[in-house]
N, C-alpha and C. Protein backbone atom coordinates (compact mmCIF):
# COMPACT_ATOMS: atom_id res chain seq x y z
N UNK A 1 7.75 28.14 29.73
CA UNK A 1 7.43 27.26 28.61
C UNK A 1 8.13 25.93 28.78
N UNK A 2 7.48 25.04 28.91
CA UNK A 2 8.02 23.94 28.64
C UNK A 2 9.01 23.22 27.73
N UNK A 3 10.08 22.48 28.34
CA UNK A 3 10.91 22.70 27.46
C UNK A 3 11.33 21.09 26.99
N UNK A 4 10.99 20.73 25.48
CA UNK A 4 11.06 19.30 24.64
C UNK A 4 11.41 19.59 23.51
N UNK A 5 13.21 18.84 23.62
CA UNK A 5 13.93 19.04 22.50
C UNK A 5 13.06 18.12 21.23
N UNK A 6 12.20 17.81 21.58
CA UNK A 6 11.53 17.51 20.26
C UNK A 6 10.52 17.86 19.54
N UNK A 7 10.32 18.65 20.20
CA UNK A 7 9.20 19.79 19.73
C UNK A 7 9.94 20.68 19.04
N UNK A 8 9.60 21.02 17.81
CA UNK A 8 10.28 22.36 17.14
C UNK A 8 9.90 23.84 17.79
N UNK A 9 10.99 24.78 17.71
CA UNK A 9 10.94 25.86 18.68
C UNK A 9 9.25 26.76 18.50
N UNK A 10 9.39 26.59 16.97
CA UNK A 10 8.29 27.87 16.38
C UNK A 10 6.48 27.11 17.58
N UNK A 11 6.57 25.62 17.40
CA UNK A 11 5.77 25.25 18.41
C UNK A 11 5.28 25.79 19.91
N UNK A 12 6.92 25.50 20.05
CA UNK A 12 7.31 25.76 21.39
C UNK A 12 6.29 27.08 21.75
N UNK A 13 6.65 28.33 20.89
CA UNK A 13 6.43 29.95 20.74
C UNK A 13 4.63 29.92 20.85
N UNK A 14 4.15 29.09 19.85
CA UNK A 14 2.98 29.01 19.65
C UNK A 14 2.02 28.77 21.20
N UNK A 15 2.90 27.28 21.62
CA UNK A 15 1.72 27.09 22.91
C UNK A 15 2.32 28.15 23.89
N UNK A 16 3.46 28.89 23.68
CA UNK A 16 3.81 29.77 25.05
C UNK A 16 2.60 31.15 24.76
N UNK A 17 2.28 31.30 23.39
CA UNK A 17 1.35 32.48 23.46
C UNK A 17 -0.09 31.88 23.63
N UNK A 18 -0.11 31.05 23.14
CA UNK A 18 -1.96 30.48 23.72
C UNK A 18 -2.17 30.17 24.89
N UNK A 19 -0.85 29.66 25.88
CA UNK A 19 -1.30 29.60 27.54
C UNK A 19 -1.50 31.08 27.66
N UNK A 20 -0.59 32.04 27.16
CA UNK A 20 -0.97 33.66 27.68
C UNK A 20 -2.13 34.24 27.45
N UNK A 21 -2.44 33.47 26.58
CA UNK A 21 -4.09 34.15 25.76
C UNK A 21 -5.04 33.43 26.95
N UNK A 22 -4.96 32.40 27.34
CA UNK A 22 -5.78 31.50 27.53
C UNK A 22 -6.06 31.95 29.51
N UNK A 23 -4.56 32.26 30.09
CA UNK A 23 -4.51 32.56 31.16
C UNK A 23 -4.70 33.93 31.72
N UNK A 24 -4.73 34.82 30.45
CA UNK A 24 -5.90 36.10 30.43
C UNK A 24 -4.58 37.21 30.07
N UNK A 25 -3.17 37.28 30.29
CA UNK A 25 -2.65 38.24 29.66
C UNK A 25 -2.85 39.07 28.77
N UNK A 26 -3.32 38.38 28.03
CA UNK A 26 -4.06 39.16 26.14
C UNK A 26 -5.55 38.50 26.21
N UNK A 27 -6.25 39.59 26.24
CA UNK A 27 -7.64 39.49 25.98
C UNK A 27 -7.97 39.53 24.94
N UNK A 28 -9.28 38.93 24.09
CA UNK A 28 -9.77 38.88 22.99
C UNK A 28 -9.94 40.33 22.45
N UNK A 29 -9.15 40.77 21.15
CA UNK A 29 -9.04 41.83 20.34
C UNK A 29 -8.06 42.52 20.71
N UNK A 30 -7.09 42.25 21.47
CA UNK A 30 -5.73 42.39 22.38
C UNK A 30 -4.88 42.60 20.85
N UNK A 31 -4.02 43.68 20.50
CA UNK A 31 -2.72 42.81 19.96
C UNK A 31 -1.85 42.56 20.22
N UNK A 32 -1.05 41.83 19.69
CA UNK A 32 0.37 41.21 20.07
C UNK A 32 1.85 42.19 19.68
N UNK A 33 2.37 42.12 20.28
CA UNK A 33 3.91 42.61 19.58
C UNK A 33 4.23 42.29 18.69
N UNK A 34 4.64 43.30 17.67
CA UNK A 34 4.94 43.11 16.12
C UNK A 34 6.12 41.91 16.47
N UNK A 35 6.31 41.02 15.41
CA UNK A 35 7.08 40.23 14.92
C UNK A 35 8.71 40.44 15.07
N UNK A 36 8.79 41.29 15.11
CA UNK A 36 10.12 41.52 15.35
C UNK A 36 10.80 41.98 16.34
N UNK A 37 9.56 42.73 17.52
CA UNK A 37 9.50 42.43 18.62
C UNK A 37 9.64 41.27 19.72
N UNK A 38 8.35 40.04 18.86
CA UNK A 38 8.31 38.99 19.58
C UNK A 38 9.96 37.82 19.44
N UNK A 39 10.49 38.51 18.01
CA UNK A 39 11.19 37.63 18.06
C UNK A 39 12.92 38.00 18.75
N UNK A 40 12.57 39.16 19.41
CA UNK A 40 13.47 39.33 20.70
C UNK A 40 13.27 38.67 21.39
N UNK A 41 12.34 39.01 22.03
CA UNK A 41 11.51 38.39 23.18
C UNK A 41 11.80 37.08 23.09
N UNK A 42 11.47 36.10 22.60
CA UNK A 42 12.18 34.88 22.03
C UNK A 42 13.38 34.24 21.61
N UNK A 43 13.73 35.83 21.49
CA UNK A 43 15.52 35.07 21.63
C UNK A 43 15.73 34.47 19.63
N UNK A 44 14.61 34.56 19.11
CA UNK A 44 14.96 33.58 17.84
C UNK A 44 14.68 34.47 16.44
N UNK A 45 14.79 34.25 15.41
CA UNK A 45 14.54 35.03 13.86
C UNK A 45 13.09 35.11 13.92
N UNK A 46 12.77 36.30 12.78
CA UNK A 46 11.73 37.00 12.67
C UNK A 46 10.59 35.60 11.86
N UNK A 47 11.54 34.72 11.13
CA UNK A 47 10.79 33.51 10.08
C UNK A 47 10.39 32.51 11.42
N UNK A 48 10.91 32.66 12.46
CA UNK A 48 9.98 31.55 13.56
C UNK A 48 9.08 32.16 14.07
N UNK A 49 9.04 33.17 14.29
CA UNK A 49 7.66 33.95 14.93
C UNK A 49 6.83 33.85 13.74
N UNK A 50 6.84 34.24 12.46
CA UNK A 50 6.38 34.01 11.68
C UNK A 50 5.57 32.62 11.76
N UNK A 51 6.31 31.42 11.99
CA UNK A 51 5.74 30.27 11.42
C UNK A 51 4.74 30.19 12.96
N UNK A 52 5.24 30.50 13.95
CA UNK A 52 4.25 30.44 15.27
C UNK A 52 3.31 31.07 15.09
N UNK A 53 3.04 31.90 14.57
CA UNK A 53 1.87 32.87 14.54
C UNK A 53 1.21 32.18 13.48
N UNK A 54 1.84 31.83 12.39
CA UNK A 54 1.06 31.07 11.00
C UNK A 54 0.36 30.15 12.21
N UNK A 55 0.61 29.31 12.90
CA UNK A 55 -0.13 28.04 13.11
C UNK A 55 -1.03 28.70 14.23
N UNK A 56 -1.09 29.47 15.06
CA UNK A 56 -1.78 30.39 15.88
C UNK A 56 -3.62 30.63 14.88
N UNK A 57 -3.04 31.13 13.14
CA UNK A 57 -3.59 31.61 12.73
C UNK A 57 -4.60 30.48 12.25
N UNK A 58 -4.09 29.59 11.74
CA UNK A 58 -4.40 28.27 11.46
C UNK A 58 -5.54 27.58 12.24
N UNK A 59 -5.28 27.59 13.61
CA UNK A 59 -6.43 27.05 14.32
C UNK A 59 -7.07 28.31 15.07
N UNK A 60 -7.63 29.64 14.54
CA UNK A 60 -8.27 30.27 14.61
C UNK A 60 -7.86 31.12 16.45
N UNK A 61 -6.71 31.13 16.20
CA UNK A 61 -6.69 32.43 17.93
C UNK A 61 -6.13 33.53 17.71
N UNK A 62 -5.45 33.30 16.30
CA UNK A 62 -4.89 34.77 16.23
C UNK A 62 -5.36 35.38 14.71
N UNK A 63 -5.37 36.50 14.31
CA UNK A 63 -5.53 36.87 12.73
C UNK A 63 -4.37 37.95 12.48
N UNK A 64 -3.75 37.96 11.70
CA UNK A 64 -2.57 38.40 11.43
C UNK A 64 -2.86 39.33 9.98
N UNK A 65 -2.53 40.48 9.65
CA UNK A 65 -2.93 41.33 8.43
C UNK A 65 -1.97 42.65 8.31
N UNK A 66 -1.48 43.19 7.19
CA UNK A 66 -1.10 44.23 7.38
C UNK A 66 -1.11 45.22 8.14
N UNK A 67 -0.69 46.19 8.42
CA UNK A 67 -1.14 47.51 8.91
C UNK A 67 -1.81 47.77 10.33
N UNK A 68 -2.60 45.70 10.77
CA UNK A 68 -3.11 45.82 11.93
C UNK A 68 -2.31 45.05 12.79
N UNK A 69 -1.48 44.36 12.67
CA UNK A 69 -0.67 43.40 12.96
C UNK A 69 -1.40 42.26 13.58
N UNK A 70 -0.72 41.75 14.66
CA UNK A 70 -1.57 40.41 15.20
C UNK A 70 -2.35 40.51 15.98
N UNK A 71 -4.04 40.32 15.88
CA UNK A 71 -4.94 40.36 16.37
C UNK A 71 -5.56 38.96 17.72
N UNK A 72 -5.34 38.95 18.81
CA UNK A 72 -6.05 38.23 19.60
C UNK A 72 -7.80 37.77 19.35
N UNK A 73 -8.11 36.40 18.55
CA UNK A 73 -9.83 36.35 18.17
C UNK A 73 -10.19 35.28 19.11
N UNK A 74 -9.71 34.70 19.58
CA UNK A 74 -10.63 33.91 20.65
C UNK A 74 -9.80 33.18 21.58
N UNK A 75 -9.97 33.40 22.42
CA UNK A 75 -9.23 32.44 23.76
C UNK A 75 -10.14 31.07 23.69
N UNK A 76 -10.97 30.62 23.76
CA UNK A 76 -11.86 29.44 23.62
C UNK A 76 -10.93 28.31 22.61
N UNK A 77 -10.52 28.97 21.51
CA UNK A 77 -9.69 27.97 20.57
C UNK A 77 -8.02 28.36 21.12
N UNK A 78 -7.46 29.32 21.81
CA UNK A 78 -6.19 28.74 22.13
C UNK A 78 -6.53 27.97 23.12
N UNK A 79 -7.72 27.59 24.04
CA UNK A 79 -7.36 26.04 25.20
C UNK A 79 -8.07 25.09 24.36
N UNK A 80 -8.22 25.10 23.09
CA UNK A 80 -8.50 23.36 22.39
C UNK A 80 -7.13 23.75 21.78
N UNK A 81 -6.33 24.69 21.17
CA UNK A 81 -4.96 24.49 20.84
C UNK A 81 -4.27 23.83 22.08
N UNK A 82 -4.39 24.47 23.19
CA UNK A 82 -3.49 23.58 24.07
C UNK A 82 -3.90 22.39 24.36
N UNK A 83 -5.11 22.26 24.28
CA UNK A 83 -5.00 20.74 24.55
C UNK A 83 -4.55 19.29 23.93
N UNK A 84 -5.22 20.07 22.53
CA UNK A 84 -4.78 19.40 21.41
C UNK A 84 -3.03 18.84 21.08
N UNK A 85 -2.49 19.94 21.66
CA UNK A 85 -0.87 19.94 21.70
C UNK A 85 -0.35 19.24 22.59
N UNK A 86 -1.25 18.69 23.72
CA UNK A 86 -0.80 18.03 24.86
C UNK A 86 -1.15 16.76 24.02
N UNK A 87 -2.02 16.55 24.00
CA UNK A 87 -2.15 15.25 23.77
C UNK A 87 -1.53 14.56 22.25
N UNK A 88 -1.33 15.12 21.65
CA UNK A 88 -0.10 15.00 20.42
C UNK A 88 1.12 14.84 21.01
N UNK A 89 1.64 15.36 22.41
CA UNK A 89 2.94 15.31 22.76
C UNK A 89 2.66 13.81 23.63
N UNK A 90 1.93 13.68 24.24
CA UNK A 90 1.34 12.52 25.25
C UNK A 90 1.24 11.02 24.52
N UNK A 91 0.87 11.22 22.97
CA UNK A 91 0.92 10.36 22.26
C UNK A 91 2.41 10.28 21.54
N UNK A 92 2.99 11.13 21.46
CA UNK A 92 4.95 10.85 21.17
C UNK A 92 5.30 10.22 22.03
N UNK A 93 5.39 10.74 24.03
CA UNK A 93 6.03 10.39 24.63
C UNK A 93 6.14 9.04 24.85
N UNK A 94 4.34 8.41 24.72
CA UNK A 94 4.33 7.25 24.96
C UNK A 94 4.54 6.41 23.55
N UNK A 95 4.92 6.86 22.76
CA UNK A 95 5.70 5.68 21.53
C UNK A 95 6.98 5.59 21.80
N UNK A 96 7.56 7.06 22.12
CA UNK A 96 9.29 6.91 22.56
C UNK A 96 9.63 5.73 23.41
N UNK A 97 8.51 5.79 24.78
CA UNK A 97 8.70 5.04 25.71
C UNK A 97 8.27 3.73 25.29
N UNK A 98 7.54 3.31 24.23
CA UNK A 98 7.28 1.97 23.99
C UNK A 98 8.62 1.12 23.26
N UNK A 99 9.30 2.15 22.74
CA UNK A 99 10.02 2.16 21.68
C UNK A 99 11.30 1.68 23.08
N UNK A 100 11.62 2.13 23.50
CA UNK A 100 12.60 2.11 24.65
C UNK A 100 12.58 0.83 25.16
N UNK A 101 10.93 0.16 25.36
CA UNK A 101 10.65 -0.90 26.44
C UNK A 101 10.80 -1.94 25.34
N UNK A 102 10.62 -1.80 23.85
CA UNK A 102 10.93 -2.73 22.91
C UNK A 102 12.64 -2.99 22.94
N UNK A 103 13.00 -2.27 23.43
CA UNK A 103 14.79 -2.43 22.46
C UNK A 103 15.29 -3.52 24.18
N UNK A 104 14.36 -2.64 25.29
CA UNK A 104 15.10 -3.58 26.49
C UNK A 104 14.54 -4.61 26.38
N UNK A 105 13.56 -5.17 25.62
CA UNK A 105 12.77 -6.50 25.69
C UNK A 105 13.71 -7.46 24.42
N UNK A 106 14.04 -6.42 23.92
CA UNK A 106 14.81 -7.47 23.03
C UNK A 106 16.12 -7.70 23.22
N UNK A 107 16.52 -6.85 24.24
CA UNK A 107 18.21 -7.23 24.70
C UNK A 107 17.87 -8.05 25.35
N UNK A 108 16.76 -8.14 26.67
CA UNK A 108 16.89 -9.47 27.20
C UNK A 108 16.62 -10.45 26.73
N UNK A 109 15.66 -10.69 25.30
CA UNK A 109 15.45 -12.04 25.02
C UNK A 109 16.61 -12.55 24.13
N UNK A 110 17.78 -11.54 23.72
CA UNK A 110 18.86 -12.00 22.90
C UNK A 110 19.90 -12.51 24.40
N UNK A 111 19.73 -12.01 25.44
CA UNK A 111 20.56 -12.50 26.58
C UNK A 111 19.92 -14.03 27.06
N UNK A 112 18.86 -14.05 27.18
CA UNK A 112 18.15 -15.58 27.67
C UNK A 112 18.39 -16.35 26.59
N UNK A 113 18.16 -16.19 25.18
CA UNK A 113 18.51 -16.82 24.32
C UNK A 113 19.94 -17.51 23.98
N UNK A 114 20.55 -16.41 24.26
CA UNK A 114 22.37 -17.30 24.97
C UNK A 114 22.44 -17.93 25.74
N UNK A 115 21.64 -17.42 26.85
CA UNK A 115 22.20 -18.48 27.95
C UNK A 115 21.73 -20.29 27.91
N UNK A 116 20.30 -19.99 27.25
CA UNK A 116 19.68 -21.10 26.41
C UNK A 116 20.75 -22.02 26.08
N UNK A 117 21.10 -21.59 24.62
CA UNK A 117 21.92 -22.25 23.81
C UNK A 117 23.09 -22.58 24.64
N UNK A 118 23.74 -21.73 25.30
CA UNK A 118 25.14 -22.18 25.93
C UNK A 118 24.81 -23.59 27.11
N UNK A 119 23.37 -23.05 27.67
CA UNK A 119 23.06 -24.85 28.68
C UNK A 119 22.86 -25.98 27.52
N UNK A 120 22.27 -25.77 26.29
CA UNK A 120 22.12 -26.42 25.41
C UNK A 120 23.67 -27.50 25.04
N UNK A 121 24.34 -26.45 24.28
CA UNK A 121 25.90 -26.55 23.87
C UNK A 121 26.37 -28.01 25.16
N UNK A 122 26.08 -27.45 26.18
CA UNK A 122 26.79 -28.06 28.01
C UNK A 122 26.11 -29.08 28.04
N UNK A 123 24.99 -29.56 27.76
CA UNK A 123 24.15 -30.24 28.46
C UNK A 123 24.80 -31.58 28.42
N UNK A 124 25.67 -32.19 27.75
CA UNK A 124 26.85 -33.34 28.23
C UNK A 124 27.36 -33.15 29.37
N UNK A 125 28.05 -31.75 30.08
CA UNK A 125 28.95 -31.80 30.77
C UNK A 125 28.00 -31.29 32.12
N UNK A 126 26.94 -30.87 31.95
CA UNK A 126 25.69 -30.77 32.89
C UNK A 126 24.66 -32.54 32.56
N UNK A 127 25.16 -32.96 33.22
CA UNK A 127 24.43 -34.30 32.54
C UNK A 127 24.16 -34.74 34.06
N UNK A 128 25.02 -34.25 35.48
CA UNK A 128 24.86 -34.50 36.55
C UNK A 128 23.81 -33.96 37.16
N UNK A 129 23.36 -32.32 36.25
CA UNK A 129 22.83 -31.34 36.83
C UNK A 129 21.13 -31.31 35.78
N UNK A 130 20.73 -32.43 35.68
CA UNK A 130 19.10 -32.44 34.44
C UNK A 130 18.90 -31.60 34.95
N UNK A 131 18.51 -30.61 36.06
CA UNK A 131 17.03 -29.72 36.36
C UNK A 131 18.08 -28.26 35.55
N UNK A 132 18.45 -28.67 34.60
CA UNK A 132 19.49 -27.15 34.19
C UNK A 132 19.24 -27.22 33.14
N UNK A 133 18.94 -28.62 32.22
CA UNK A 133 19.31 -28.93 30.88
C UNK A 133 17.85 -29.00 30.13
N UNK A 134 17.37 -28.38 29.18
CA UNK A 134 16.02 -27.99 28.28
C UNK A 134 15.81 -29.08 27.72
N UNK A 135 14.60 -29.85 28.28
CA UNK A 135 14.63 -31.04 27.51
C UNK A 135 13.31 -30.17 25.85
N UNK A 136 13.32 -30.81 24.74
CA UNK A 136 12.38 -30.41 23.59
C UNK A 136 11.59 -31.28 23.67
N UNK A 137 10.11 -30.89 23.41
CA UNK A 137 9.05 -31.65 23.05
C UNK A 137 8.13 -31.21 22.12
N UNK A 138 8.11 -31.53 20.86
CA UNK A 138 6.87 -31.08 19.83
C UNK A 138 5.40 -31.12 20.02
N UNK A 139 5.24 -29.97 20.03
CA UNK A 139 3.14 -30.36 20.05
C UNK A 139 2.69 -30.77 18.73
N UNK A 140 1.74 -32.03 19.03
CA UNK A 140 1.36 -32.79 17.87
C UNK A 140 0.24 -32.83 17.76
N UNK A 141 -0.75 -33.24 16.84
CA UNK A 141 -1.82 -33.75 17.20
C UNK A 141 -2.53 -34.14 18.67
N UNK A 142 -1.92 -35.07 18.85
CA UNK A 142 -2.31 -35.97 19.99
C UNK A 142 -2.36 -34.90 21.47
N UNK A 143 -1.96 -33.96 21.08
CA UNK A 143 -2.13 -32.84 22.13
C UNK A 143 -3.49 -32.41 22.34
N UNK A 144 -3.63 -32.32 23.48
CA UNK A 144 -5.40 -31.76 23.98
C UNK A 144 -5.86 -30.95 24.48
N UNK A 145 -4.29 -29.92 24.17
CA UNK A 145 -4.56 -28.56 24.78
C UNK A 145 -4.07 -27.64 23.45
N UNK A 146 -4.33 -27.74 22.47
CA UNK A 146 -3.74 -27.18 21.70
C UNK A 146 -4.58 -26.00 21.60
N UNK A 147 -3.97 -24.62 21.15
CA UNK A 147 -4.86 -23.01 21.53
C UNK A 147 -5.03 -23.01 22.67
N UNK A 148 -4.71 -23.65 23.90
CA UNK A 148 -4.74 -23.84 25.42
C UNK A 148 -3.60 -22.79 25.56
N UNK A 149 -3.95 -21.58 26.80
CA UNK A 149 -2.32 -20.87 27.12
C UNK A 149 -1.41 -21.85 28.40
N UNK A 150 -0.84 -20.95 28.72
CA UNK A 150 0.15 -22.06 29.63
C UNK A 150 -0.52 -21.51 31.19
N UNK A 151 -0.95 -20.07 31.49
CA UNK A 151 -1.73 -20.21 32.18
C UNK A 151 -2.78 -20.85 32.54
N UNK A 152 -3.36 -21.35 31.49
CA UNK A 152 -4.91 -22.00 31.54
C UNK A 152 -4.48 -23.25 32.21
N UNK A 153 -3.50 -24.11 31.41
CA UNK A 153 -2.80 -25.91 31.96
C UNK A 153 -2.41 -25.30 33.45
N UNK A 154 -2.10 -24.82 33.68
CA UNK A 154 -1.20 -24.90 35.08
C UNK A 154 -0.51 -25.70 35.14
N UNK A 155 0.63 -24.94 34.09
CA UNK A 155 1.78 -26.30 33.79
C UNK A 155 2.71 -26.70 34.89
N UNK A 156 2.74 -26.10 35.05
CA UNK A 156 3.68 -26.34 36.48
C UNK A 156 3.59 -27.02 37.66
N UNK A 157 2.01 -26.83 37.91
CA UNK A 157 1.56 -27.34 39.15
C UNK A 157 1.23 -29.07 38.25
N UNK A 158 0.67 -29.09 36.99
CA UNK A 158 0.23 -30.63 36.87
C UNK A 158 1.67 -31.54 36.49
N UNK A 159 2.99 -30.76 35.77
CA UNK A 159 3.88 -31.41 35.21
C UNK A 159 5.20 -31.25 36.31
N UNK A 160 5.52 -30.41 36.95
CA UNK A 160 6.72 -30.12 37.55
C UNK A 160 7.95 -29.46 36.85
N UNK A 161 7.31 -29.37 35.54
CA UNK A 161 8.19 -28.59 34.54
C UNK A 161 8.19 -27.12 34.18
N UNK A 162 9.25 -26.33 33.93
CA UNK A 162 8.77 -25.02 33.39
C UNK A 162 9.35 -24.82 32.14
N UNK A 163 8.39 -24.09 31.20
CA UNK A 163 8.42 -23.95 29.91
C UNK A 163 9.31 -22.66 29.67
N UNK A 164 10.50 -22.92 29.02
CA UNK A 164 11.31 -21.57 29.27
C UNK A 164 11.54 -20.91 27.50
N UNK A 165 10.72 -22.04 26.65
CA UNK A 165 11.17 -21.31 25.85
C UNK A 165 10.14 -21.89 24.32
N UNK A 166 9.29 -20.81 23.56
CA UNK A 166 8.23 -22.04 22.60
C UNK A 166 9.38 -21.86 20.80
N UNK A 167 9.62 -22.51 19.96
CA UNK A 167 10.12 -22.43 19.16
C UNK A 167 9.08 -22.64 17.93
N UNK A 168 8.78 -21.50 17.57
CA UNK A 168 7.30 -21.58 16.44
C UNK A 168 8.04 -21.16 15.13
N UNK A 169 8.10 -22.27 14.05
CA UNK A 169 8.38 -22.13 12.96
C UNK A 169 9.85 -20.90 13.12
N UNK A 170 9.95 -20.10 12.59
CA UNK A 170 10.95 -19.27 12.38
C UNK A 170 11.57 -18.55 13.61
N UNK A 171 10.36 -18.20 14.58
CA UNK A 171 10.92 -17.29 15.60
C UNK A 171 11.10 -18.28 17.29
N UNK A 172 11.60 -17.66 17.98
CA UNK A 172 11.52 -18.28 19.33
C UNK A 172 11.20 -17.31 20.51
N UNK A 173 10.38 -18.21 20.85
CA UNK A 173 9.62 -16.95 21.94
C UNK A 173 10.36 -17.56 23.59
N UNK A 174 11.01 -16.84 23.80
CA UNK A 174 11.11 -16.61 25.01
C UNK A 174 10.70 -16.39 26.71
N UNK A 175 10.83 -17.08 27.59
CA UNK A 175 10.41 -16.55 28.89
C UNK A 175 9.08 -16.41 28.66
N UNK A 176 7.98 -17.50 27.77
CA UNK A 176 6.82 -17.24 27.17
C UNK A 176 5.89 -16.80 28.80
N UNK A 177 5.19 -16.01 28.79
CA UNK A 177 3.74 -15.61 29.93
C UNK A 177 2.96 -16.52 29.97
N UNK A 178 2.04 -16.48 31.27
CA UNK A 178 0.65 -17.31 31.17
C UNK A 178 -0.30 -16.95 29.91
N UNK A 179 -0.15 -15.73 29.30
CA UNK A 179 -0.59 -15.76 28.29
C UNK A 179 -0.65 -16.64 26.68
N UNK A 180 0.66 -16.94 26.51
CA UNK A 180 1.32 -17.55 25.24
C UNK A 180 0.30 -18.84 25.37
N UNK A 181 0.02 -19.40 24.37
CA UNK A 181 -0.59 -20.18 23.90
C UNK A 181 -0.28 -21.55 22.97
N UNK A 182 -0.31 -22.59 23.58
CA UNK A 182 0.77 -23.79 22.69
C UNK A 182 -0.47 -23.87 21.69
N UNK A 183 0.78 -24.34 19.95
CA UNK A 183 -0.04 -24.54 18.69
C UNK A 183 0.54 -25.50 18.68
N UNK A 184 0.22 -26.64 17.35
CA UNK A 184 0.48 -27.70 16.05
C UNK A 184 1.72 -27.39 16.04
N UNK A 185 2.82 -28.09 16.25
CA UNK A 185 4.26 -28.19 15.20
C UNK A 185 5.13 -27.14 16.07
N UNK A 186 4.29 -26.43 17.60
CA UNK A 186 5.59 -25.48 18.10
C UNK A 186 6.47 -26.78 18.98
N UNK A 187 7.88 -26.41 18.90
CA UNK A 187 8.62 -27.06 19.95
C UNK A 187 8.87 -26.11 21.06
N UNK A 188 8.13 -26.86 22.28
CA UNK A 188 8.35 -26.62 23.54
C UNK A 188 9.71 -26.72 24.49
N UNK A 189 10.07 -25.92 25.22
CA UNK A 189 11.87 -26.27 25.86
C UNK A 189 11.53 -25.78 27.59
N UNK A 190 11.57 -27.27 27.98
CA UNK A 190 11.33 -27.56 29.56
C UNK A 190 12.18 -27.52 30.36
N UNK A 191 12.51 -27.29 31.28
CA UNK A 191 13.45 -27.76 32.05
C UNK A 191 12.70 -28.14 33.74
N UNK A 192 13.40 -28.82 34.24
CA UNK A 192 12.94 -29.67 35.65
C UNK A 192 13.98 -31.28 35.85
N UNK A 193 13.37 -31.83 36.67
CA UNK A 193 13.75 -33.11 37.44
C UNK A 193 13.80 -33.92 35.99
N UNK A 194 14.13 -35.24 35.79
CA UNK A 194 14.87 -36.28 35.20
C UNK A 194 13.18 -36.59 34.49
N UNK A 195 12.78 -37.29 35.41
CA UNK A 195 11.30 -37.23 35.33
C UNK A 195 9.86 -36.69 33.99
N UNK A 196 10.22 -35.14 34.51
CA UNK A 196 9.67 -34.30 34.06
C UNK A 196 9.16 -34.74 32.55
N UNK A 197 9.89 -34.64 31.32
CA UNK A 197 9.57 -35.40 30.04
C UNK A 197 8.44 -36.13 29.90
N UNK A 198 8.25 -37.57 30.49
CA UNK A 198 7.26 -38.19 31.00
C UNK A 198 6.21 -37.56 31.44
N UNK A 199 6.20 -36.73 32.67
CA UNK A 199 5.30 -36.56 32.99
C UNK A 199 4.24 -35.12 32.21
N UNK A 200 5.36 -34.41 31.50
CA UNK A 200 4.92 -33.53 30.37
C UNK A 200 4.13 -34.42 29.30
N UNK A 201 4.91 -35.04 28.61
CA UNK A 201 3.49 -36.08 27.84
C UNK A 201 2.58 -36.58 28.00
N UNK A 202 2.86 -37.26 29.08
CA UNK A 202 1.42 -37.76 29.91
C UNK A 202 0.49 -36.63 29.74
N UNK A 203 0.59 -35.84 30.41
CA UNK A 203 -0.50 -34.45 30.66
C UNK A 203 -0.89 -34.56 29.29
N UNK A 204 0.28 -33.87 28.65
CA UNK A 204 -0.23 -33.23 26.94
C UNK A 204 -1.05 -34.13 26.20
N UNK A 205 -0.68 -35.34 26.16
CA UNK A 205 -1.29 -35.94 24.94
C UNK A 205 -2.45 -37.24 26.03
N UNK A 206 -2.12 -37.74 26.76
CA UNK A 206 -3.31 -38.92 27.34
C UNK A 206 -4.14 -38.49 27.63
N UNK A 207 -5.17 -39.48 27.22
CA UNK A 207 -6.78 -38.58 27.33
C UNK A 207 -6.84 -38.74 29.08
């Protein structure tokens, strides 16, 4: 049985008896080991076999009744139980993991974001070193790429500048992609040659 501390055990119990059903151990009208049996076998209390078998019963593979105990009714629905269970776990794993790739995406943009500000803070004492220092430029009107991404301009190749950082109203986007897209009123943060400034406006705004 597969083993995911985040899966609750009585689960766990459930898909370990529907692969058995499914992989032919217990044949249809088969029964199962009383409950207090299984929950040797399992290592766990008689109320988790219980709740495994409840959900067994639930999506139609097992029937459970007095006097007859647990009845094997269809192998056909324990492999849509298993599948069903895979892909419920397939859809956790990959939120955990999104969840993971969010927290490292945001440590690095709180790390670039320092280092930002600290060339910012310097940029007097880097005054020898411009291709270090973020020059700002507002998109205005007069811009002719506006909803344009930064892939689309090929900023780089027409300006000599790279855009390291867009500042939109409240938030600041970071290490922006060819995707990101310059708007109205974002401030742009360049860095390159002495130059560069100039030749960023030029592009942006002259027809």
């Amino acid at each position: 049985m597969e083993d995911n501390k985040s899966t609750p055990r009585y689960e766990k119990i459930a898909l370990d008896i529907a692969n058995a059903i499914y992989k032919g151990q217990y044949e249809e009208g088969d029964k199962l080991y009383g409950r207090s049996t299984l929950a040797g076998t399992y290592n766990v209390s008689p109320e988790t076999i219980r709740r495994a078998i409840k959900i067994l019963e639930d999506v139609g593979v097992v029937e459970s009744s007095k006097g007859s105990g647990i009845t094997i009714i269809s192998k056909e629905k324990a492999y849509k139980y298993i599948n069903r269970f895979k892909n419920i776990e397939s859809v956790a794993s990959y939120r955990i993991k999104l969840e993971e790739l969010f927290d490292k995406k945001r440590e690095i943009e709180d790390e670039i974001l320092e280092i930002v500000d600290r060339i910012i803070e310097r940029s007097s004492v880097l005054s020898n070193i411009t291709a270090l220092t973020p020059f700002e430029l507002e998109i205005t009107d007069r811009c002719h790429f506006i909803g344009k991404s930064i892939g689309e301009l090929n900023f780089w190749q027409n300006t000599g500048a790279t855009i390291v950082g867009i500042r939109r109203k409240n938030e600041t986007i970071l290490s922006p992609g060819p995707y990101a897209t310059l708007e109205k009123g974002d401030i742009i943060l360049i860095i390159g040659e002495d130059v560069v400034m100039e030749s960023v406006k030029r592009f942006l705004e002259e027809d």
